[in-house]
Protein backbone atom coordinates (compact mmCIF):
# COMPACT_ATOMS: atom_id res chain seq x y z
CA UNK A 1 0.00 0.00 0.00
CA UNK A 2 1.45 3.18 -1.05
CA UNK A 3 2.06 6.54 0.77
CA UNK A 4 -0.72 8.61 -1.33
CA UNK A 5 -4.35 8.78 -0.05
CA UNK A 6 -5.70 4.95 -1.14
CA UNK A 7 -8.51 3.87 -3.61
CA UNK A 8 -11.14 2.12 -2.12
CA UNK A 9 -13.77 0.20 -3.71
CA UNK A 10 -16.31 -0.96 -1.25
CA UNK A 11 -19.85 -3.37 -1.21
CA UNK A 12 -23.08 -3.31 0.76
CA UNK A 13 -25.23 -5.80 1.35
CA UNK A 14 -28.44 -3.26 2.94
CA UNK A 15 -29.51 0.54 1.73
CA UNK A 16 -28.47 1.74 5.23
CA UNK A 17 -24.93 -0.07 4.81
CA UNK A 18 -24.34 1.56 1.34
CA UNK A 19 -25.27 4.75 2.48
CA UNK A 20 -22.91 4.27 5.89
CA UNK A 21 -20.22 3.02 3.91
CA UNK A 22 -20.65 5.66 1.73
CA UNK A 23 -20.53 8.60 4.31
CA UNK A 24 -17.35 6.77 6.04
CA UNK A 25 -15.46 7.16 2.82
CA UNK A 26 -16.47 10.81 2.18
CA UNK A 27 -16.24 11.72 5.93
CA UNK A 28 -12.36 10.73 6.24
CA UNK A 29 -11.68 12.59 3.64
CA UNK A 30 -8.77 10.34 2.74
CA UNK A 31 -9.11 7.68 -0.34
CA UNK A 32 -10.77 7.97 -3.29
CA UNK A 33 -13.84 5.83 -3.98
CA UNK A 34 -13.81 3.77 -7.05
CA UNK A 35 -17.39 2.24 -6.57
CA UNK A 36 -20.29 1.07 -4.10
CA UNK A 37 -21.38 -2.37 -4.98
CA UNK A 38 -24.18 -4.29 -3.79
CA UNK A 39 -24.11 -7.37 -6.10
CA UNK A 40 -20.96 -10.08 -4.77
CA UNK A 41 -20.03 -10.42 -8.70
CA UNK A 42 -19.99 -7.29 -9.84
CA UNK A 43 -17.58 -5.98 -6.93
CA UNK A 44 -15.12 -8.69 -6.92
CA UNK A 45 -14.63 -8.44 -10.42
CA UNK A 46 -13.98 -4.75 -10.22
CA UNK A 47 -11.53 -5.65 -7.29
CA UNK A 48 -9.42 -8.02 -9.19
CA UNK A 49 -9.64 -5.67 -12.44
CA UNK A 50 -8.51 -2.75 -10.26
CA UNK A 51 -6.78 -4.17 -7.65
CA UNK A 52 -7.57 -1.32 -5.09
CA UNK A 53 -6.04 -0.91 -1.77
CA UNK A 54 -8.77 -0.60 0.26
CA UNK A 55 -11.74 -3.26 -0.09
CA UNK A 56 -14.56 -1.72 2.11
CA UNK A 57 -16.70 -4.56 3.22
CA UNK A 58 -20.44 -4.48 5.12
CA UNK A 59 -19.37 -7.64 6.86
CA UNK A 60 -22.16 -10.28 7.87
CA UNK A 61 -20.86 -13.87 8.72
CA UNK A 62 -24.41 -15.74 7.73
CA UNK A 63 -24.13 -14.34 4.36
CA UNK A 64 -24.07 -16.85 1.67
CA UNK A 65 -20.97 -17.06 -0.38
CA UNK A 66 -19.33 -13.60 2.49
CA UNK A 67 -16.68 -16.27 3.41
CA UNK A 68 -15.73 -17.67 0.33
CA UNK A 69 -15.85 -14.22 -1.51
CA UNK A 70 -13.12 -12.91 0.56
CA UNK A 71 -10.75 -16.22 0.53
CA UNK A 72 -10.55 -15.40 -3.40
CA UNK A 73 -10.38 -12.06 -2.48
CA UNK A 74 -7.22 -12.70 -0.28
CA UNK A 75 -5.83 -14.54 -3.23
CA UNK A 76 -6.51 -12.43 -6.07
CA UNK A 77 -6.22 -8.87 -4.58
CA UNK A 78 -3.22 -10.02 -2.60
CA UNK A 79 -1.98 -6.23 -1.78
CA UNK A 80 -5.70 -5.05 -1.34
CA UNK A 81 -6.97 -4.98 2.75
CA UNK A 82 -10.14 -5.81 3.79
CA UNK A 83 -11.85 -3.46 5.98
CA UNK A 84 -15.10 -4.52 7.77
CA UNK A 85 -18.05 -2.91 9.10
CA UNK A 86 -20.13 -4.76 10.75
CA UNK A 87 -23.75 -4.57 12.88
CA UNK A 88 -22.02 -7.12 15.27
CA UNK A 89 -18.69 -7.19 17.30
CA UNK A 90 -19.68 -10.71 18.84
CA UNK A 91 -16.43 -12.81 19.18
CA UNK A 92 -17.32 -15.58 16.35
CA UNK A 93 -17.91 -12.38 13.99
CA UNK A 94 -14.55 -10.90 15.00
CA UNK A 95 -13.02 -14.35 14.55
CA UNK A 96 -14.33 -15.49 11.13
CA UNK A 97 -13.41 -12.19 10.04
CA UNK A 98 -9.94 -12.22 11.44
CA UNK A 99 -9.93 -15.90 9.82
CA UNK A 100 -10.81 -14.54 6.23
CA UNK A 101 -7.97 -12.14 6.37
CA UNK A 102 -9.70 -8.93 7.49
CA UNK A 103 -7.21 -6.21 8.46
CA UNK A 104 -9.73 -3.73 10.62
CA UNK A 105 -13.06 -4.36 11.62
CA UNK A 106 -15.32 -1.42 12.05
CA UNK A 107 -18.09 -1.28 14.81
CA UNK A 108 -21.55 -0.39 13.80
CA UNK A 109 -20.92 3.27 14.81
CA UNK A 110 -18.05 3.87 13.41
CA UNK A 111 -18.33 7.13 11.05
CA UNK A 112 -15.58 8.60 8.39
CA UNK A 113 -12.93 9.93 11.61
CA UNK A 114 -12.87 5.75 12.22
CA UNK A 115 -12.49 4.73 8.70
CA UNK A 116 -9.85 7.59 8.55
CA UNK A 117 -8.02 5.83 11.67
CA UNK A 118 -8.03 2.37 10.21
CA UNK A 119 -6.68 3.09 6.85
CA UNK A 120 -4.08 5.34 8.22
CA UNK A 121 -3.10 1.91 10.30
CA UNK A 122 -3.05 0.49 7.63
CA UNK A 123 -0.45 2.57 5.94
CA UNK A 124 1.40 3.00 8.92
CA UNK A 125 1.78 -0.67 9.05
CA UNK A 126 2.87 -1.57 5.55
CA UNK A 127 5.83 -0.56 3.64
CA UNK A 128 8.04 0.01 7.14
CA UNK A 129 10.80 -1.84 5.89
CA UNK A 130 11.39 -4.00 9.33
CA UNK A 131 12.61 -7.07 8.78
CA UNK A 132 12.10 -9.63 11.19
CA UNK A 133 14.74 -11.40 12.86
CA UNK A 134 13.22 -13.61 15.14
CA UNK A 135 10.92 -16.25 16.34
CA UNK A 136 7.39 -15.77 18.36
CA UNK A 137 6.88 -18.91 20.69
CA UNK A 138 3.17 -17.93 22.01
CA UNK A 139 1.91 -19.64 25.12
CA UNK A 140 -1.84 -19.84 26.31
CA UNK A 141 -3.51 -21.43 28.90
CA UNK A 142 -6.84 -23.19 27.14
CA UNK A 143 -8.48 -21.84 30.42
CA UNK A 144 -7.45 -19.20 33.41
CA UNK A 145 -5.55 -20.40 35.53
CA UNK A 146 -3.36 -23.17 34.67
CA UNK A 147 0.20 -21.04 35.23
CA UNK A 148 0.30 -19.72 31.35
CA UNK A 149 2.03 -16.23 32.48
CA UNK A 150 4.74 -18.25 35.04
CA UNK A 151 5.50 -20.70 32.54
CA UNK A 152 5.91 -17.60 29.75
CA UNK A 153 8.50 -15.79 31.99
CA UNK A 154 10.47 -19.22 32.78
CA UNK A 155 10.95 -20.22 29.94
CA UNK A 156 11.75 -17.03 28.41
CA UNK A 157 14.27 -15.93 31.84
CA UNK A 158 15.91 -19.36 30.40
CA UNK A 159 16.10 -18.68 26.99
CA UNK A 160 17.98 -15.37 28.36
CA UNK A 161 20.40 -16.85 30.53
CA UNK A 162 21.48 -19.90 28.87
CA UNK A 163 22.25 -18.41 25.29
CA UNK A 164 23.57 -15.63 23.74
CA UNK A 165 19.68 -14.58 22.81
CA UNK A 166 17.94 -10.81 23.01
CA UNK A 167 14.70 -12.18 25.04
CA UNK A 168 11.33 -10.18 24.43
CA UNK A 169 8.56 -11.46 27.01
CA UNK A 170 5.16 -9.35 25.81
CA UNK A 171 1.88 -9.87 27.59
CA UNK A 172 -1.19 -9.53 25.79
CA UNK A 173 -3.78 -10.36 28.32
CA UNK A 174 -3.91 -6.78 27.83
CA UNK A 175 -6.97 -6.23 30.34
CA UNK A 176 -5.78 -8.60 33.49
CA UNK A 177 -2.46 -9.53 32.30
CA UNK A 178 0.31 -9.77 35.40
CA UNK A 179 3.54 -10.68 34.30
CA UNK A 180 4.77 -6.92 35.42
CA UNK A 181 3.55 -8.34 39.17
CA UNK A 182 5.60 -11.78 38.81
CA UNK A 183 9.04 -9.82 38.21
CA UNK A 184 8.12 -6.69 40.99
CA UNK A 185 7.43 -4.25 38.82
CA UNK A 186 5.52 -1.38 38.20
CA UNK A 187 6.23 -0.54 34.75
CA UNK A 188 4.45 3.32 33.76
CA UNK A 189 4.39 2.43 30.37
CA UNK A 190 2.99 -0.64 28.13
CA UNK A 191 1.50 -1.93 25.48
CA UNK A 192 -1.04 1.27 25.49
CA UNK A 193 1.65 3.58 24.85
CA UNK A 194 1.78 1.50 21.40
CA UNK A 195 -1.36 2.60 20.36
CA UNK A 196 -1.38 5.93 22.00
CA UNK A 197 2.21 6.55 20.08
CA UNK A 198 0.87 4.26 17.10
CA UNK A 199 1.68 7.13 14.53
CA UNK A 200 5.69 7.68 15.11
CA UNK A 201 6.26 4.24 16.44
CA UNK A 202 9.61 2.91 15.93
CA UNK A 203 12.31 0.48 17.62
CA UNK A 204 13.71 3.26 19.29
CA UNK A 205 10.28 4.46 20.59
CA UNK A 206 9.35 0.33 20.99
CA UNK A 207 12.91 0.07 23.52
CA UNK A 208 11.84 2.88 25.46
CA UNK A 209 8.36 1.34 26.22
CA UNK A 210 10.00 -1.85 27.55
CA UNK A 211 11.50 -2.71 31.25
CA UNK A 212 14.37 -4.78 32.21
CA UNK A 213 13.60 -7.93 33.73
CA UNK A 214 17.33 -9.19 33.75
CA UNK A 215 20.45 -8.90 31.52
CA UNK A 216 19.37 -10.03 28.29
CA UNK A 217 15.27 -10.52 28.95
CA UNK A 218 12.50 -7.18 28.19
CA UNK A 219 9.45 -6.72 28.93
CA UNK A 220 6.59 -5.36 27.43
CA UNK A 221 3.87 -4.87 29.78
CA UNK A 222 0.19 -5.03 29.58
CA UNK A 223 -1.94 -2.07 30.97
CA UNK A 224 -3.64 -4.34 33.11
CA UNK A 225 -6.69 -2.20 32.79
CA UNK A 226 -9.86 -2.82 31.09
CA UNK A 227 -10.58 0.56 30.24
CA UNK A 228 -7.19 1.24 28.78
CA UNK A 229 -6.87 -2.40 26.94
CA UNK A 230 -10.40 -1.16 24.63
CA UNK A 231 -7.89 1.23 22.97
CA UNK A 232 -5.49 -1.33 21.66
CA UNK A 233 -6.34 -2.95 18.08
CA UNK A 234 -5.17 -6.15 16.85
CA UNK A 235 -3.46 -3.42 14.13
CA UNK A 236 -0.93 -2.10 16.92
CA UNK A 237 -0.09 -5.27 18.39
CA UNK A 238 0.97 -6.74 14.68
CA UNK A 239 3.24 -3.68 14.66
CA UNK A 240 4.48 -3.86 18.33
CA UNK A 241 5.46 -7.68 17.41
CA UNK A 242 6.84 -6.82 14.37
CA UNK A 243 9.16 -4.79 15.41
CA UNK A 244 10.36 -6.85 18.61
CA UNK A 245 10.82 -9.46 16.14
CA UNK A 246 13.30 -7.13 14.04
CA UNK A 247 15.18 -6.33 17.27
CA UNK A 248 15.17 -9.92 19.27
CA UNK A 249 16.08 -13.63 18.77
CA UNK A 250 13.06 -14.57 20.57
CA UNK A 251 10.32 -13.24 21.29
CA UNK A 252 7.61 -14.99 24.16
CA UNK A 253 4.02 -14.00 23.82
CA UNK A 254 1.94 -14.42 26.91
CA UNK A 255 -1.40 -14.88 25.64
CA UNK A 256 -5.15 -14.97 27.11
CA UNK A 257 -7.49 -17.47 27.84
CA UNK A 258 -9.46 -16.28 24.99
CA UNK A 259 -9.16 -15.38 20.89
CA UNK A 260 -9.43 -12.00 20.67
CA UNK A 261 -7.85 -9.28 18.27
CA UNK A 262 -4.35 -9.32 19.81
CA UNK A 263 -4.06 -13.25 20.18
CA UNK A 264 -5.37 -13.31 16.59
CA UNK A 265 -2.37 -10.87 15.77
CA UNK A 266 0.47 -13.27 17.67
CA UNK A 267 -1.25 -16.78 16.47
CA UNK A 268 -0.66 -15.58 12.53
CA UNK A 269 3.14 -14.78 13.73
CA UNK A 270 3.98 -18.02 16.30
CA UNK A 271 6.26 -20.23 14.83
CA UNK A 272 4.97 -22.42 17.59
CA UNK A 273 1.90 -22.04 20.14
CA UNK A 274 2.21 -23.84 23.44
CA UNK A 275 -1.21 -25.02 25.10
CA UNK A 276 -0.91 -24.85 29.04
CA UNK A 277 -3.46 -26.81 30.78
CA UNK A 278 -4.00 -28.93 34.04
CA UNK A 279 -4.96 -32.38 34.37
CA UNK A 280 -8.33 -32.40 35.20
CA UNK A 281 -11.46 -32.71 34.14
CA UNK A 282 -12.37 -29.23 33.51
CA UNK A 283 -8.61 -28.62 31.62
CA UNK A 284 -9.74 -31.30 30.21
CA UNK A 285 -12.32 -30.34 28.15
CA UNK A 286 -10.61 -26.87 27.86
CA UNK A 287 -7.67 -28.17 26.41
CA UNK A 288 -9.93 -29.86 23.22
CA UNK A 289 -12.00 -26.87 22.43
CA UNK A 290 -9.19 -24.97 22.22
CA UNK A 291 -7.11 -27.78 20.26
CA UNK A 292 -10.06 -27.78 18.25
CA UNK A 293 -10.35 -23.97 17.84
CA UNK A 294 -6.76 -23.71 16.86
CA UNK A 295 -7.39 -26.47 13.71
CA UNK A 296 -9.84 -24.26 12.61
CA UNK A 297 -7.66 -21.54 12.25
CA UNK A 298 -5.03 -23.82 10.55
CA UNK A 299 -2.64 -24.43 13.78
CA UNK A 300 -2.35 -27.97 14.06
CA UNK A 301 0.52 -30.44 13.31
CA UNK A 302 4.30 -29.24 14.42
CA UNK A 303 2.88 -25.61 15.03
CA UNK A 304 0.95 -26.67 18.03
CA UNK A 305 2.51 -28.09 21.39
CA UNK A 306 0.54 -29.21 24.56
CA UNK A 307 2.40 -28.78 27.97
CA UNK A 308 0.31 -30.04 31.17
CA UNK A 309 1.52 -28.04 34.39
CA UNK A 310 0.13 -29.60 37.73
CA UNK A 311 0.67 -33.15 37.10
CA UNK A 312 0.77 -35.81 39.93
CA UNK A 313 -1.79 -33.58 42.08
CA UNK A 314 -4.35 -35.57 43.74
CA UNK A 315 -7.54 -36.88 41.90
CA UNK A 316 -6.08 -35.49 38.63
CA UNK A 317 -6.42 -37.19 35.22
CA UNK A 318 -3.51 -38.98 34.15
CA UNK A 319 -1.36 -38.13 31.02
CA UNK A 320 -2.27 -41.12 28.55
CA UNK A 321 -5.62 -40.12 29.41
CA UNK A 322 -5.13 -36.69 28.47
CA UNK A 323 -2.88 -37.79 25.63
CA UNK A 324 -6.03 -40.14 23.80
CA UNK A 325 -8.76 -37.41 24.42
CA UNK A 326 -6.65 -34.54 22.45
CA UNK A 327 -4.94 -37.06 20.15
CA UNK A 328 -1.84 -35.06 20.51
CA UNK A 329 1.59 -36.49 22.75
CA UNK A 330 2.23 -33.42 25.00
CA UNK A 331 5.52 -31.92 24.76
CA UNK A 332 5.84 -31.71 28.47
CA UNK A 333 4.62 -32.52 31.87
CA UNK A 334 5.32 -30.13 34.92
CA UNK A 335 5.07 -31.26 38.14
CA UNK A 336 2.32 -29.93 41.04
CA UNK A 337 4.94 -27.69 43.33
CA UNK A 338 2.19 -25.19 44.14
CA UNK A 339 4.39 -24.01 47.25
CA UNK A 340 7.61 -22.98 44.86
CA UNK A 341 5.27 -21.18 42.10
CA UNK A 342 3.55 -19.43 45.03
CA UNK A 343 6.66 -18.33 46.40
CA UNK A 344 8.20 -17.29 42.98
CA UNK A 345 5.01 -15.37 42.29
CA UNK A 346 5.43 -13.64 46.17
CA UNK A 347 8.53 -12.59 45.47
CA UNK A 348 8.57 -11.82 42.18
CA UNK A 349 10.91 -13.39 40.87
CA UNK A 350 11.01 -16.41 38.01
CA UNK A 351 10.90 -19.99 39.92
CA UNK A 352 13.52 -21.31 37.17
CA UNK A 353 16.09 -18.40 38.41
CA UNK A 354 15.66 -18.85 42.28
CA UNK A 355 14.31 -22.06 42.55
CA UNK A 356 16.83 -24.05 40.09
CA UNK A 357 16.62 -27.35 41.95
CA UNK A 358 13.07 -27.95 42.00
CA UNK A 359 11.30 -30.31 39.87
CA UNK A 360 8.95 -27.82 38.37
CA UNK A 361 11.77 -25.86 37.44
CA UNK A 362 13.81 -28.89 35.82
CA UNK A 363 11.30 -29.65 33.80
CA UNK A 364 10.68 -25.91 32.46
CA UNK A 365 14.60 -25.92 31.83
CA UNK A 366 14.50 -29.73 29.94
CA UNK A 367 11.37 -27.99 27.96
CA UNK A 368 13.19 -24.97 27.24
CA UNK A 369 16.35 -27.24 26.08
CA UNK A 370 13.77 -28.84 23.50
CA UNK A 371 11.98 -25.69 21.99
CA UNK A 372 15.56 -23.12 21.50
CA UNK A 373 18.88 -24.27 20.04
CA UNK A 374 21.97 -23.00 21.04
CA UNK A 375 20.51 -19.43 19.06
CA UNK A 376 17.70 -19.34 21.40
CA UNK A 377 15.67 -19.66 18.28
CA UNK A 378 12.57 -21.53 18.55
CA UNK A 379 12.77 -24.68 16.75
């Protein structure tokens, strides 16, 4: 996508979601508009004949043919972005969308000032030159918690220690994320300073946003705030990775419990995604909706690892059980030492750096020896 103000070709499936889309393009006063469609034929044959670079989309997932009209359109228009609007922001919406390749997605009341916002993302986000470096490992717990974010910073405070590797550890449970808590600190700025800077961000602006955890290990901090998380888009965490990627060796994404636009924005960059769950009933069934969810979205095979943390506590499910339920050999099994994780998490400090000898931490380090060569690149 080029520097000058975009052409934009967009399609309406209702009279109120011409005439919104319509009034978005003319309000941001930014883009030229090359047509308003409202038959699926007509537009995406104007879209491959043009090839615009803005494909302005009433988006509604029940709509016959909406899902299979933007695959081609992903394949045909490949330097076009799709920007939805949408009556609904429900979380299967957001996630088919995200699925199809949709680059912003627009709330119902978003007006010309929003489409203005996302296209300038857009731009912003393309054509930066960064070239990536590194390798994502993304770890998520298939429910709350199952020790995703103490797992995240062990593995990552090894990664640091034992090679030569510049360690990023991000969290992007952006609303209730607490890695800043598990090292003692209180970090005044985060992941919202990405978006709040989004316009001038850089890796000199991206170092200054980060804290030291230890020689050779950053962090980038969720705000830990509800409020504040609303105001970061899946947009500013692809940049915000992008560019830790350009600048580190390895970079460990702390994901949440849930799919939503930021663990979209990490799952298309893992090289590998580790599932953290427990063994019991309820991780259980966790663990294979989420191994499910993560086929859907084309994660399965060698790009998808299961680690169970909490093993040998009482009245749990065993392993092999485990194992033959998610058809999938987990790459690891921590033991239950409840008593050294709670005292890691006290003192804020990573149980693999202070607590070397016990078995929880052994088995983080022997996992850690699998998934990072002597690079501390991910395998």
């Amino acid at each position: 996508m080029s520097s000058h103000d975009p052409q934009v070709l967009a399609f309406h499936l209702s009279k109120q979601g011409g005439e919104r889309l319509r009034s978005m393009v003319q309000g941001a006063h930014l883009g030229t508009l090359l047509g308003l469609e409202s038959a699926a034929e007509e537009f995406e044959r104007k879209a491959v004949q043009l090839q615009p670079e803005v494909m302005l989309v009433e988006f509604n997932p029940d709509e016959a043919g909406m899902s299979e009209m933007l695959t081609r359109l992903r394949r045909h228009v490949p330097r076009g972005a799709v920007v939805a609007w949408a009556q609904t922001l429900a979380p299967e919406a957001l996630l088919l969308a995200m699925r199809l390749g949709v680059r912003e997605y627009l709330p119902a009341e978003a007006d010309g000032s929003s489409f203005a916002e996302a296209v300038q993302r857009l731009l912003a986000g393309l054509g930066t030159g960064d070239q990536e470096q590194g390798h994502l490992l993304g770890v998520m717990g298939v429910k709350g918690g199952v020790g995703t974010s103490s797992l995240a910073l062990s593995l990552a405070w090894v990664a640091s220690q034992s090679t030569s590797a510049r360690v990023a550890l991000v969290d992007l449970d952006l609303a209730s994320g607490d890695l800043a808590a598990l090292v003692d600190l209180e970090p005044n700025r985060s992941m919202l300073q990405v978006a709040q800077e989004y316009d001038r961000l850089d890796s000199l602006l991206m170092d200054s946003l980060m804290a030291e955890v230890a020689p050779g290990l950053r962090l980038l901090a969720a705000p830990g705030d509800a409020v504040a998380a609303e105001e970061i888009k899946g947009a500013h965490v692809e940049r915000a990775l992008g560019l830790l990627l350009s600048d580190h060796s390895l970079v460990v994404a702390d994901l949440p419990p849930r799919v939503d636009e930021a663990c979209l924005a990490a799952l298309d960059r893992a090289k590998l995604l580790l599932l953290v769950t427990e063994p019991t009933i309820l991780g259980l069934r966790a663990a294979k909706r989420t191994v499910e969810l993560c086929r859907n979205l084309g994660r399965e095979g060698d790009s998808v690892a299961v680690v169970i943390n909490r093993a040998g506590a009482k009245q749990c499910v065993s392993p092999k059980e485990l194992e033959r339920v998610l058809k999938l050999k987990p790459m690891a099994v921590l033991p239950n030492e409840t008593q050294v994780l709670m005292e890691a998490a006290n003192a804020g400090r990573p149980a693999t750096r202070d607590w070397p000898r016990a078995k929880w931490s052994k088995a983080v380090s022997a996992l850690a020896g699998q998934l990072f060569n002597g690079n501390g690149d991910g395998k």
